[in-house]
Every structure is written in structure tokens, then in C-alpha cells.
Protein backbone atom coordinates (compact mmCIF):
# COMPACT_ATOMS: atom_id res chain seq x y z
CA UNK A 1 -43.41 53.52 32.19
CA UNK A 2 -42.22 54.87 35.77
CA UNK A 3 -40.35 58.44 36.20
CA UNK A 4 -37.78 59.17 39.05
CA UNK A 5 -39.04 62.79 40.42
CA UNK A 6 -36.73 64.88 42.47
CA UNK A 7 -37.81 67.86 44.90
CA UNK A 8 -39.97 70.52 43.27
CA UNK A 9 -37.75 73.42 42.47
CA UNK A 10 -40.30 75.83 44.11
CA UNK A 11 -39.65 74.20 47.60
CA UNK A 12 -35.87 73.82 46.84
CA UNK A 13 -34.90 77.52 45.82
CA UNK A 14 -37.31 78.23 49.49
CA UNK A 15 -34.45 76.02 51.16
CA UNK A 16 -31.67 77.58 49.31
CA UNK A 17 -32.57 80.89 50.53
CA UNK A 18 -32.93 80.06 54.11
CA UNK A 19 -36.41 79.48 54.42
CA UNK A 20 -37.80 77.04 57.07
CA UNK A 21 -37.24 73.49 56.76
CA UNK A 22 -40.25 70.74 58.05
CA UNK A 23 -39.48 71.32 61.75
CA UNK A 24 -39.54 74.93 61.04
CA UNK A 25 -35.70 75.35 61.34
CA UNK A 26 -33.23 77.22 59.17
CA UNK A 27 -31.49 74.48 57.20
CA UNK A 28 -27.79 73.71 58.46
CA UNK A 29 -24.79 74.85 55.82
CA UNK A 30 -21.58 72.30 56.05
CA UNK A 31 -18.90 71.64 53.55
CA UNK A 32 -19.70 68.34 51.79
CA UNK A 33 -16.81 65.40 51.74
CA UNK A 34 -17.66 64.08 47.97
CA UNK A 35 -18.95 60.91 49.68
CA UNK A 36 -22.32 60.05 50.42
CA UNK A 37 -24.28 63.56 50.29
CA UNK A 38 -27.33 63.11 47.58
CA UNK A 39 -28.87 66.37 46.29
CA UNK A 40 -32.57 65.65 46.67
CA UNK A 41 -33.06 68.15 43.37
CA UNK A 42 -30.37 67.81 41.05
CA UNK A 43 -30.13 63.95 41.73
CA UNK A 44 -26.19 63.92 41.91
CA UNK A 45 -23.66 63.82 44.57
CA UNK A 46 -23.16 66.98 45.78
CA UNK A 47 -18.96 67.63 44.64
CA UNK A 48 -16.21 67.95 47.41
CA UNK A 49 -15.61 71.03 49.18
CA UNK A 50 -19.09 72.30 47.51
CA UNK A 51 -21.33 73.99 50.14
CA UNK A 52 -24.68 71.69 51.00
CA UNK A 53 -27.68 72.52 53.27
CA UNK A 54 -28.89 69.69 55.92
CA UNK A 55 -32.61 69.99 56.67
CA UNK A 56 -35.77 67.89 57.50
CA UNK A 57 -37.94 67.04 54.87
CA UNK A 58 -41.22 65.57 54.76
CA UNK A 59 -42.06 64.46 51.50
CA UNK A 60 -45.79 64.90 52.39
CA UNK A 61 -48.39 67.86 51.81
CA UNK A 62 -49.22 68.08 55.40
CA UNK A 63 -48.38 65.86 59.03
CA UNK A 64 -50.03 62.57 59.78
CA UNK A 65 -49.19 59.36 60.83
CA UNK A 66 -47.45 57.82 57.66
CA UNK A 67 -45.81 61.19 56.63
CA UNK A 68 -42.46 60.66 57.67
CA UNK A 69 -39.78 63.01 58.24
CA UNK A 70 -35.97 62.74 58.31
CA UNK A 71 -32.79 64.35 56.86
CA UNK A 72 -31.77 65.21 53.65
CA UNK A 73 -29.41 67.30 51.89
CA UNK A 74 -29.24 69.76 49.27
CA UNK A 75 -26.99 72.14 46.86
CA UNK A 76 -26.76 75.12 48.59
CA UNK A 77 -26.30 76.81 45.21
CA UNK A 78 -29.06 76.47 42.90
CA UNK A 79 -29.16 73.38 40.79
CA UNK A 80 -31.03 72.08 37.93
CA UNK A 81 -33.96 69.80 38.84
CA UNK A 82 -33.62 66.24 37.67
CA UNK A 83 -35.95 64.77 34.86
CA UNK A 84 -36.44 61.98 33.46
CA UNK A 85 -37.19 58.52 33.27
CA UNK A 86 -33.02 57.04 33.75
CA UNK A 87 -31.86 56.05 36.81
CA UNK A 88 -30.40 59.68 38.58
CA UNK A 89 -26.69 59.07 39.90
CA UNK A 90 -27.49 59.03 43.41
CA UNK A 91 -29.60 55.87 42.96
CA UNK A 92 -26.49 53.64 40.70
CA UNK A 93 -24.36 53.40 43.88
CA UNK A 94 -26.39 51.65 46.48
CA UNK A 95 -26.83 47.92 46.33
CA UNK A 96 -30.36 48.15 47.60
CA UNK A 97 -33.34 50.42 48.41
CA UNK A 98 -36.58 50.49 50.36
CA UNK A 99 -38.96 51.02 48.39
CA UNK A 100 -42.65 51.60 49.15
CA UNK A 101 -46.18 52.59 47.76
CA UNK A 102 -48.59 55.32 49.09
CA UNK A 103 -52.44 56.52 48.03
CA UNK A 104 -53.69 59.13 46.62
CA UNK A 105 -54.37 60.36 50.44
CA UNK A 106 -50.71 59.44 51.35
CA UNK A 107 -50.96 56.54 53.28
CA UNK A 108 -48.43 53.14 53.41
CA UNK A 109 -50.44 50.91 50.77
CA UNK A 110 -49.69 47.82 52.60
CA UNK A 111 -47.60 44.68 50.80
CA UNK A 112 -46.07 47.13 48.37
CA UNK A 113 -43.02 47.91 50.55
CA UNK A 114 -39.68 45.89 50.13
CA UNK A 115 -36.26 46.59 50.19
CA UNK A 116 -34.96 45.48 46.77
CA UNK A 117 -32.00 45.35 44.90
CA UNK A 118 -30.86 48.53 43.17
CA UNK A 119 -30.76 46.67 39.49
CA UNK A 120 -34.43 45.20 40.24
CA UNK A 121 -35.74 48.91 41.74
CA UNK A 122 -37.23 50.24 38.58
CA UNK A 123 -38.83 46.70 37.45
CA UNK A 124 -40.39 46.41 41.16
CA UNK A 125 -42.19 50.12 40.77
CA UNK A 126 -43.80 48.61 38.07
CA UNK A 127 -45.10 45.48 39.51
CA UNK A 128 -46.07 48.38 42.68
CA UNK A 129 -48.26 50.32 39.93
CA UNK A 130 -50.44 47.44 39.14
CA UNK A 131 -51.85 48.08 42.05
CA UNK A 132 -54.33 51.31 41.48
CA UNK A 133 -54.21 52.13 45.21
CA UNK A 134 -50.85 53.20 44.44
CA UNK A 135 -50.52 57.13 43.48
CA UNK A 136 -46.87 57.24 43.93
CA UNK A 137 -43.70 55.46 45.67
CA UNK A 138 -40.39 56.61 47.43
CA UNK A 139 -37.46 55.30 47.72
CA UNK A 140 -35.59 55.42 51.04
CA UNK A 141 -31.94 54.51 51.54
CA UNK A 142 -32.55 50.94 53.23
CA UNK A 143 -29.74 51.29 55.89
CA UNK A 144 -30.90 54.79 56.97
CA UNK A 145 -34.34 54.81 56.10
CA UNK A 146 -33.49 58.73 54.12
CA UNK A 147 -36.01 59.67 51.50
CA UNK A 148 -34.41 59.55 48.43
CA UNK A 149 -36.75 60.38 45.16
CA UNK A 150 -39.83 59.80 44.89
CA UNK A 151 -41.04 57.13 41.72
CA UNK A 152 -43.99 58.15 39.57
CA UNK A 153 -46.09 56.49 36.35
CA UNK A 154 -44.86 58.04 33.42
């Protein structure tokens, strides 16, 4: 069994109150447009006219060559952490994901990564986890390359 996990709420409430985001930078406030603006925490879309931050993340403990870093986007308000093992809401509207496998020391395990349909997703992270070089896997928007959520074994 596999487990979508959102942002820890630790680093979240950090963001939310203006601390530094990967780069070091204040995260950016903007006005979402109800369209394509994924809480990383909370798992949903953040709601029209609802105030979101816009920040680099690197979904890694600390730089090297495979951590990669890119934009994300947040509730500016606090927000309730996702959990569970269903599919969030931000992951039922795209037909397809990257998805991809790392170690235990965060490093690419190679042959995992594909980008999959959205319906097969949650069947391929299993098929990923027979592999026990995999620790964990993210999935990245596959047009964008965006982390998303990160997939772990339940």
C-alpha cells in the first residue's frame, strides 16, 4: 500500500509566515485565478480570489546534483495538511504525471522514472516499490516538470 504525502506542516507554517524559501527569498503573495494553482499542503486547488504564496522548493534535505528545485505554490492562510492514502484533488485533473523513484540518499534510482497516465499513477508506485533501492517517489507535473507530492509505502 502507497500514501500520497504533502509538505510537512512545520516547513509550510515557516512559508506562511514569511520565512525564506530554497533560494533564500521571501515567498511571492498573488491573488490566485481558481485555475491551475495546487497547494503543496492541503492537496487542493487553492479557491479564486484566495491569497497564495509562490516560492522555490526543493523537496530535498540538503543541495546536490539530483535535488531539484522549482516553483510551487501554497495557501497563504494556514491549511490542513493532506493525509491519506486517496488520490488528493490536485492529482484527479491531469491526464498524466512524471513520476520517479529516489534512495534512501536521494538520488534518481534509474529505470523507475516514467511519465504515466494519471489513472495508472498509483498502480505504477507500486511496481516502483518493488524495487528496495527505492525510499520514496515524486510526482512532477509532466508538462512543467513542478513537484507535486511526494508518494510513500504505506
Amino acid at each position: 500500500m502507497t500514501k500520497i504525502t504533502a509538505l510537512p506542516t512545520d516547513l509550510v507554517r515557516t512559508l506562511q509566515g514569511g520565512g525564506p524559501d530554497a533560494y533564500g527569498q521571501k515567498p511571492e503573495r498573488a491573488v490566485s485565478d481558481g485555475g491551475g494553482n495546487p497547494c503543496r499542503h492541503c492537496l487542493h486547488h487553492i479557491p479564486e480570489g484566495a491569497e497564495m504564496l509562490i516560492l522555490a522548493h526543493r523537496p530535498f534535505p540538503a543541495a546536490q546534483p539530483y535535488a531539484e528545485t522549482g516553483p510551487i505554490f501554497l495557501c497563504a492562510d494556514p491549511c490542513d495538511r493532506h493525509e491519506g492514502t486517496e488520490v488528493p484533488e490536485v492529482l484527479e485533473n491531469a491526464p498524466d504525471y512524471l513520476i520517479k523513484g529516489y534512495s534512501a540518499d536521494h538520488r534518481v534510482v534509474y529505470g523507475t522514472g516514467s511519465v504515466i497516465p494519471q489513472t495508472k499513477m498509483m498502480a505504477r508506485a507500486e511496481a516502483i516499490f518493488a524495487d528496495e533501492q527505492v525510499a520514496y517517489i515524486h510526482v512532477r507535473s509532466s508538462r512543467n516538470n513542478c513537484y507535486q507530492a511526494r508518494i510513500d509505502r504505506g
